[in-house]
N, C-alpha and C. Protein backbone atom coordinates (compact mmCIF):
# COMPACT_ATOMS: atom_id res chain seq x y z
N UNK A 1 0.84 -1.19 0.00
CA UNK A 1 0.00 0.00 0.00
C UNK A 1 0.88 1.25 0.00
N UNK A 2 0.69 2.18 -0.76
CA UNK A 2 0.79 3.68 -0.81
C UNK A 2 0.50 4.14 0.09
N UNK A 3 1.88 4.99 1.05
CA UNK A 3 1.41 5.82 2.26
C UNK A 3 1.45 7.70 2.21
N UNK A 4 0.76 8.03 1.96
CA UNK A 4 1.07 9.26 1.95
C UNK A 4 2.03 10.01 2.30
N UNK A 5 2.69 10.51 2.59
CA UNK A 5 4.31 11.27 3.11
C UNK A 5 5.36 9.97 3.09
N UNK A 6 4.90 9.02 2.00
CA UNK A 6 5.81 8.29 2.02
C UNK A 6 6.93 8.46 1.13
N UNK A 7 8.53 8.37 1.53
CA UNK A 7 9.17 8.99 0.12
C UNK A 7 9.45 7.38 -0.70
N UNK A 8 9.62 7.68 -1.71
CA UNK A 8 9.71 6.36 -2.90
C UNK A 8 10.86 6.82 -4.17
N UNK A 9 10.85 6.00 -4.45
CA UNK A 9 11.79 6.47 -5.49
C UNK A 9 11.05 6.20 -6.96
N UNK A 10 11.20 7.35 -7.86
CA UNK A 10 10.46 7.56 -8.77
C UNK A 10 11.02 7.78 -10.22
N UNK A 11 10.85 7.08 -11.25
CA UNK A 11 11.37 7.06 -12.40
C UNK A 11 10.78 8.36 -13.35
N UNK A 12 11.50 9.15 -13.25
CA UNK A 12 11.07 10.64 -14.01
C UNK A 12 11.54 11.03 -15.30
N UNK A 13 11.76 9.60 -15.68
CA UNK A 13 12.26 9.76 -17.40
C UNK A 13 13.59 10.50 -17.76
N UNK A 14 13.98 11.13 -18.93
CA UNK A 14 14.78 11.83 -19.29
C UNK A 14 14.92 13.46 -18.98
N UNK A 15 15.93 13.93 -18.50
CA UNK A 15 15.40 15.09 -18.31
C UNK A 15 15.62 16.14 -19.87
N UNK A 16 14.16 16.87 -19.53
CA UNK A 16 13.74 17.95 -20.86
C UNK A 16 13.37 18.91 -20.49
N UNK A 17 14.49 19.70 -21.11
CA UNK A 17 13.59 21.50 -20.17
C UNK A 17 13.28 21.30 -18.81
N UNK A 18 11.90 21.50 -18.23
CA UNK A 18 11.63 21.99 -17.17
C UNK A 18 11.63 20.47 -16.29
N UNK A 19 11.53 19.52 -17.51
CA UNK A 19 11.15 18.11 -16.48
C UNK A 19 12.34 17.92 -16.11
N UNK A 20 12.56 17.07 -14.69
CA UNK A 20 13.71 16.74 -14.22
C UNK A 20 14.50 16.08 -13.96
N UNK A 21 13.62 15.01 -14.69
CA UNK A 21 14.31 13.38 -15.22
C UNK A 21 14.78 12.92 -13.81
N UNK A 22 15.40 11.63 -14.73
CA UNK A 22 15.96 10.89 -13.59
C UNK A 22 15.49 9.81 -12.76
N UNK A 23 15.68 8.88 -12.28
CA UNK A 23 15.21 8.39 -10.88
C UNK A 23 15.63 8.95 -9.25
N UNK A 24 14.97 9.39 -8.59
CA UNK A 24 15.26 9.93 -7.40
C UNK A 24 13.82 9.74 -6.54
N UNK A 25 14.36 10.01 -5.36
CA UNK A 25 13.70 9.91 -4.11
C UNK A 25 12.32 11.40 -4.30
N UNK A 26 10.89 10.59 -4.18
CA UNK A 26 9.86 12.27 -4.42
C UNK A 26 9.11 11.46 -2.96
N UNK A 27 8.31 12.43 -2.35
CA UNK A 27 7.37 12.63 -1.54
C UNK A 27 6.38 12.09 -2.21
N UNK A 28 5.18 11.32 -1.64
CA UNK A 28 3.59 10.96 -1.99
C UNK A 28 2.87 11.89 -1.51
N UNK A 29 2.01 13.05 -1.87
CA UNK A 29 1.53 13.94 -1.60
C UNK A 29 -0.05 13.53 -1.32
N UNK A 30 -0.23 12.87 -2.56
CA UNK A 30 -1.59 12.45 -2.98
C UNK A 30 -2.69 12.24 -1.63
N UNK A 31 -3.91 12.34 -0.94
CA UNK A 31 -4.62 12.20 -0.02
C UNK A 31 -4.77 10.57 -0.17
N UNK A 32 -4.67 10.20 1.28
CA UNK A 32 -4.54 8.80 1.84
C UNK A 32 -6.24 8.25 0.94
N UNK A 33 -7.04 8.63 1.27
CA UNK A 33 -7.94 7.85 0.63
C UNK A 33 -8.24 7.89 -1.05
N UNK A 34 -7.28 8.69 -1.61
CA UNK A 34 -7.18 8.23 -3.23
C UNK A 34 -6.20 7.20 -3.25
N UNK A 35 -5.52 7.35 -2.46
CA UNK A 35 -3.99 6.23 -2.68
C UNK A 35 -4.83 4.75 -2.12
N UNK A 36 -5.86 4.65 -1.65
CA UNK A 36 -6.42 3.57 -0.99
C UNK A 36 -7.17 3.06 -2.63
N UNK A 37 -7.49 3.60 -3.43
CA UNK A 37 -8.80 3.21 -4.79
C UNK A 37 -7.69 3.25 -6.18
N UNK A 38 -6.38 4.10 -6.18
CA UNK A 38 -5.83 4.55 -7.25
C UNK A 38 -5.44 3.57 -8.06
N UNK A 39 -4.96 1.94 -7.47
CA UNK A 39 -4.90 1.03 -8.56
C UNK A 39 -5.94 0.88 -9.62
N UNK A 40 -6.91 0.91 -8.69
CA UNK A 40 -8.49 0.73 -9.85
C UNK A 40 -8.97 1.72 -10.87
N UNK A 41 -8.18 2.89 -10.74
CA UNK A 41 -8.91 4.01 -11.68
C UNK A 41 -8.05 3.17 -13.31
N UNK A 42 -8.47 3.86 -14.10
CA UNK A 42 -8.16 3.73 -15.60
C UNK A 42 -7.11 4.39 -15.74
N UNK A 43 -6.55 5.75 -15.27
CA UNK A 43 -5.20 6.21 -15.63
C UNK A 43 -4.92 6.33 -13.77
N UNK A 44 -3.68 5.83 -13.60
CA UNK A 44 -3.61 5.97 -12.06
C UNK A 44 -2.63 6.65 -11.92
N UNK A 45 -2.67 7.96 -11.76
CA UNK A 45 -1.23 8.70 -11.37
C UNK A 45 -1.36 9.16 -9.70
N UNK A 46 -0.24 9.63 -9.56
CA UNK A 46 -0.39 10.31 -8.43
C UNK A 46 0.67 11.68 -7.95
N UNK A 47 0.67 12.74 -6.79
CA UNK A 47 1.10 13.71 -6.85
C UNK A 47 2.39 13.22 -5.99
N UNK A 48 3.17 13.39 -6.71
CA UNK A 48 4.65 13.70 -5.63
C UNK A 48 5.52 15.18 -5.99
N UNK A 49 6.52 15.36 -4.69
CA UNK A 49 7.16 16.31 -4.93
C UNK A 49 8.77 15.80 -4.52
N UNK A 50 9.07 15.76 -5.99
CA UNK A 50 10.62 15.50 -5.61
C UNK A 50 11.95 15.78 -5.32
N UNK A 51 12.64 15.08 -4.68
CA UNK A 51 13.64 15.36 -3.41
C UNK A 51 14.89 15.88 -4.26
N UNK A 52 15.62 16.60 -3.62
CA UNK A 52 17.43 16.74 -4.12
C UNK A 52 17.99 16.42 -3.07
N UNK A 53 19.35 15.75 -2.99
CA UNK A 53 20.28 15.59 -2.08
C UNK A 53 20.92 17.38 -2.28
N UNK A 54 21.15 18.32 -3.43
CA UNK A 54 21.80 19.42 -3.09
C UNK A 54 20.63 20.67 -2.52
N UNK A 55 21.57 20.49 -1.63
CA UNK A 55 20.53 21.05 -0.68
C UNK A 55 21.01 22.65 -0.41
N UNK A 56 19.79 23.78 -0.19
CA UNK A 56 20.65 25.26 0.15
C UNK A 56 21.31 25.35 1.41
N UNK A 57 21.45 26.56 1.69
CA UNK A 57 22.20 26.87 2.74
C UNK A 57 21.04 27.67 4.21
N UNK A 58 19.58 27.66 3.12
CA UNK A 58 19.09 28.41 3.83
C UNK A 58 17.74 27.56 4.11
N UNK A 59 17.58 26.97 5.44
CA UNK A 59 16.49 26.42 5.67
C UNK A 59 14.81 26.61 6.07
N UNK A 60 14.88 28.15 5.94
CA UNK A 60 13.48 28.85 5.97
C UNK A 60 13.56 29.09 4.47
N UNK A 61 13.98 28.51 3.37
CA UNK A 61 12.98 28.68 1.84
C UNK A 61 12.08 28.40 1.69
N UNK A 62 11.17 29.02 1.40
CA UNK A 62 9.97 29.32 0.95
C UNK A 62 9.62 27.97 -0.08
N UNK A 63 9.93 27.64 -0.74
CA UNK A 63 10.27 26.72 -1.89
C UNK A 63 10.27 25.14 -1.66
N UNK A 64 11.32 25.10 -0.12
CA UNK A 64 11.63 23.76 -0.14
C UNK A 64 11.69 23.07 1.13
N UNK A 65 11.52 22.33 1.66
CA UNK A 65 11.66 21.07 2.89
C UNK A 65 12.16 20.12 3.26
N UNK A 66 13.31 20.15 4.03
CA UNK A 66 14.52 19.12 4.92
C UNK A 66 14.40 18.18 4.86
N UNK A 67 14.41 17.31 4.79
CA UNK A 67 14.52 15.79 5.15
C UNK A 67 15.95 14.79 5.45
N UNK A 68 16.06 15.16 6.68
CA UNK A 68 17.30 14.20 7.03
C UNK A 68 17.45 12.80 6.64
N UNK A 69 18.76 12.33 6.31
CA UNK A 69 18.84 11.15 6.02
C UNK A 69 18.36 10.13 7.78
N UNK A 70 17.45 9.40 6.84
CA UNK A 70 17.26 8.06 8.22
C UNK A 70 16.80 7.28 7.31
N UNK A 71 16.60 6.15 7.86
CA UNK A 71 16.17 4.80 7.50
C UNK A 71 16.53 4.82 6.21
N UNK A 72 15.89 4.17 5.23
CA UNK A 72 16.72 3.97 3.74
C UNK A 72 16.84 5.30 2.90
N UNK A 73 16.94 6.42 3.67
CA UNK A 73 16.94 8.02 2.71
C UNK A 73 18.52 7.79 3.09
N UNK A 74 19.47 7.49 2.53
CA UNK A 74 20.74 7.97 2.75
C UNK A 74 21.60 9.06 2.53
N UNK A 75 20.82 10.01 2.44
CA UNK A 75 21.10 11.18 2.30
C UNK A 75 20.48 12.42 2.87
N UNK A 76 20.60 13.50 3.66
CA UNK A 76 20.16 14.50 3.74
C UNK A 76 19.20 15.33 2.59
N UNK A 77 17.90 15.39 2.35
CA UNK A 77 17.92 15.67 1.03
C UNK A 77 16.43 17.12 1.32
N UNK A 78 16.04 17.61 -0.04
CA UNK A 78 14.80 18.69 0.41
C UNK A 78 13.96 18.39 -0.58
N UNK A 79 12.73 18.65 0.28
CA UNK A 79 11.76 18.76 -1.16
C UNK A 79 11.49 19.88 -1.94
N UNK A 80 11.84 19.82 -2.90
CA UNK A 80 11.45 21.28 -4.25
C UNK A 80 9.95 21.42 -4.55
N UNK A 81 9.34 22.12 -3.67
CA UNK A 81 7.85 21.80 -4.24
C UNK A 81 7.03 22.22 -5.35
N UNK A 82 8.06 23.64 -6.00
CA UNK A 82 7.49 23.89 -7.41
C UNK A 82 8.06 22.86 -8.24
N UNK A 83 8.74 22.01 -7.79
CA UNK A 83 8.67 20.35 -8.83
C UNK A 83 7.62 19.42 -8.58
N UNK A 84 6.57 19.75 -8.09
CA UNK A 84 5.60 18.86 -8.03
C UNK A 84 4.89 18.48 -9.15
N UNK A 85 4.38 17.34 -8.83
CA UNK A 85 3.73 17.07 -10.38
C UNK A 85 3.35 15.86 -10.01
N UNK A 86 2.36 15.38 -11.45
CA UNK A 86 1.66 13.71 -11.27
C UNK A 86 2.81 12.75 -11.79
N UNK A 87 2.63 11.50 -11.48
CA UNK A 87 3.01 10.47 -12.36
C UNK A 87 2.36 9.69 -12.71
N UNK A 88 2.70 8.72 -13.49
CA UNK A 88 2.04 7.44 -13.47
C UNK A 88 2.33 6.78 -12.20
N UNK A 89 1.12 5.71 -11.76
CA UNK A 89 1.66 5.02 -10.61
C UNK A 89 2.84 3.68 -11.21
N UNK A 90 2.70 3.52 -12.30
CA UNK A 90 3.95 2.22 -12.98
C UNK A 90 5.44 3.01 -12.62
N UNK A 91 5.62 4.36 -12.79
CA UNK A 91 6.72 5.38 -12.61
C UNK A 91 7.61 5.14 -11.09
N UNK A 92 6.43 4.36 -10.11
CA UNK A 92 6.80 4.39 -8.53
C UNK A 92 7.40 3.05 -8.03
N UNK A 93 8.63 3.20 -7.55
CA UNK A 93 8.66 2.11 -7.15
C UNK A 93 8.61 1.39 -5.73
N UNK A 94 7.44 0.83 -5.73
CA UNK A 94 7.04 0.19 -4.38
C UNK A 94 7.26 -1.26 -3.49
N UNK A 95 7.65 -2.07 -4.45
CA UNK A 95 7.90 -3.06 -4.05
C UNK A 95 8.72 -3.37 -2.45
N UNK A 96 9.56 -2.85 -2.20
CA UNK A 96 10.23 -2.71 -1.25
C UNK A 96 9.56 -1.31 -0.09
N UNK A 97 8.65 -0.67 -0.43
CA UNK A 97 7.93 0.16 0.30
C UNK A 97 8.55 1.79 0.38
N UNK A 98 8.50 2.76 1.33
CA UNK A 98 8.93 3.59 1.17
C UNK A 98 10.65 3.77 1.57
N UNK A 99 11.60 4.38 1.41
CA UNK A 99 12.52 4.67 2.04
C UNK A 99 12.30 5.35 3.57
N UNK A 100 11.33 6.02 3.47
CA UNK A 100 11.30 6.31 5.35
C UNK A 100 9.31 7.58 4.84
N UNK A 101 9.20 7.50 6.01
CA UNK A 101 8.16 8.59 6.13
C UNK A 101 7.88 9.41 6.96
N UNK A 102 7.77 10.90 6.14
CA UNK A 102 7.99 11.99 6.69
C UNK A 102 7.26 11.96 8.11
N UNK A 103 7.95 12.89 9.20
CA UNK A 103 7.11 13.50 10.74
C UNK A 103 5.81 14.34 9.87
N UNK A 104 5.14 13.66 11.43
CA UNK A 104 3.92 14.86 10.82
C UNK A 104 4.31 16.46 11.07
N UNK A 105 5.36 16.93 11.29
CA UNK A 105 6.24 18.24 11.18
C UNK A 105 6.43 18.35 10.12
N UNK A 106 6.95 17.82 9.45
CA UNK A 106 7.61 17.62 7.93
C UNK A 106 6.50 17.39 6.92
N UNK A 107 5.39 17.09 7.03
CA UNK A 107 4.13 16.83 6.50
C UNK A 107 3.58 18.11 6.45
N UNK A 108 3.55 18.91 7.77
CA UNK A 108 2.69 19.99 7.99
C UNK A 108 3.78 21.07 7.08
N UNK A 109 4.48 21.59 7.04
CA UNK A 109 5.73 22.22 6.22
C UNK A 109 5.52 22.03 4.94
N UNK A 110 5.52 20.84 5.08
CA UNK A 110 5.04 20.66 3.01
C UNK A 110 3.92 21.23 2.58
N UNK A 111 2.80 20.87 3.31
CA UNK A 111 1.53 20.95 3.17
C UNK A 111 1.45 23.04 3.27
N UNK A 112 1.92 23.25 4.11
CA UNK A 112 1.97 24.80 4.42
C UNK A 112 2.90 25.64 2.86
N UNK A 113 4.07 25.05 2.58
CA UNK A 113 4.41 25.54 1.11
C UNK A 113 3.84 25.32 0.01
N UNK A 114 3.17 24.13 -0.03
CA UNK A 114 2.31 23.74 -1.21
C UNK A 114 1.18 25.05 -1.13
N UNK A 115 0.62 24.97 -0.10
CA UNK A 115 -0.70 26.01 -0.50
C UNK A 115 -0.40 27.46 -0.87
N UNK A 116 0.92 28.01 -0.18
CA UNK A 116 1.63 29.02 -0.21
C UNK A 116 2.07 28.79 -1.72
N UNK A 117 2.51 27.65 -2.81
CA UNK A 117 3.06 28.12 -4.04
C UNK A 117 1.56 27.82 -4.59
N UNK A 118 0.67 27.05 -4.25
CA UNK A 118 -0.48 26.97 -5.14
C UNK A 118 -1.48 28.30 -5.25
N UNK A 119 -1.04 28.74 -3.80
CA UNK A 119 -2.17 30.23 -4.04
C UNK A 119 -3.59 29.48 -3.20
N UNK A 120 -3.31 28.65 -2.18
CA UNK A 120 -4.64 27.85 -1.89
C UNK A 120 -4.60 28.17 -0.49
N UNK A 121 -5.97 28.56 0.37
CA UNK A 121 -5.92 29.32 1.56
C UNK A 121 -6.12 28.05 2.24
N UNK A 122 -5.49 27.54 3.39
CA UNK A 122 -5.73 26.16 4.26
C UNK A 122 -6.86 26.43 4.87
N UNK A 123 -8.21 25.90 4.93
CA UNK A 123 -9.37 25.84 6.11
C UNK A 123 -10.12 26.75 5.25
N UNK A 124 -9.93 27.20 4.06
CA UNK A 124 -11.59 27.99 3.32
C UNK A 124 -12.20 27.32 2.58
């Protein structure tokens, strides 16, 4: 099963222009009860926001979110959240489950920049 703030590692193709290719470590953004039905839809994607190990210098960006290396994240890494985007769920790889999952600190942070780059007011 798909856990929400779970990080995974995600096959992001070639990188082109703005896309950012690659396989790397993204966040599951997607709400727990779509990730519960999403095998069954006809196109099954889902929202992640994916990670860099190069990380700034400045940890109040507006932009992005910490994630210390633990459990299988071996790296210190952040989330870029104007890299968010769908995938396919075939793109994810789950078999082995997540590399670790975010504090609900680290959840709430994401969730607080996402609405802040989406322009989306939390609780209206």
């Amino acid at each position: 099963m798909i856990k929400r703030g779970g990080i995974y590692i995600v096959d992001f193709g070639e990188r082109y222009r703005s896309n950012i290719g690659k396989r790397r470590p993204a966040i599951v953004l997607s709400a727990q009860s779509y990730l519960d039905i999403v095998k069954e839809l006809q196109y099954p994607s889902i929202l992640v926001i994916p990670l860099t190990s190069n990380c700034t210098d400045n940890p109040q960006n507006l932009l992005r979110v910490r994630v210390e290396a633990r459990e299988r994240l071996k790296q210190t890494s952040e989330a870029i959240v104007n890299w968010s985007c769908s995938v396919d769920l075939a793109d994810l790889e789950m078999q082995s489950g997540p590399l670790t999952l975010l504090q609900k600190s680290e959840i709430r942070e994401l969730e607080e920049k996402f609405a802040l780059y989406c322009g989306v007011v939390p609780g209206a």
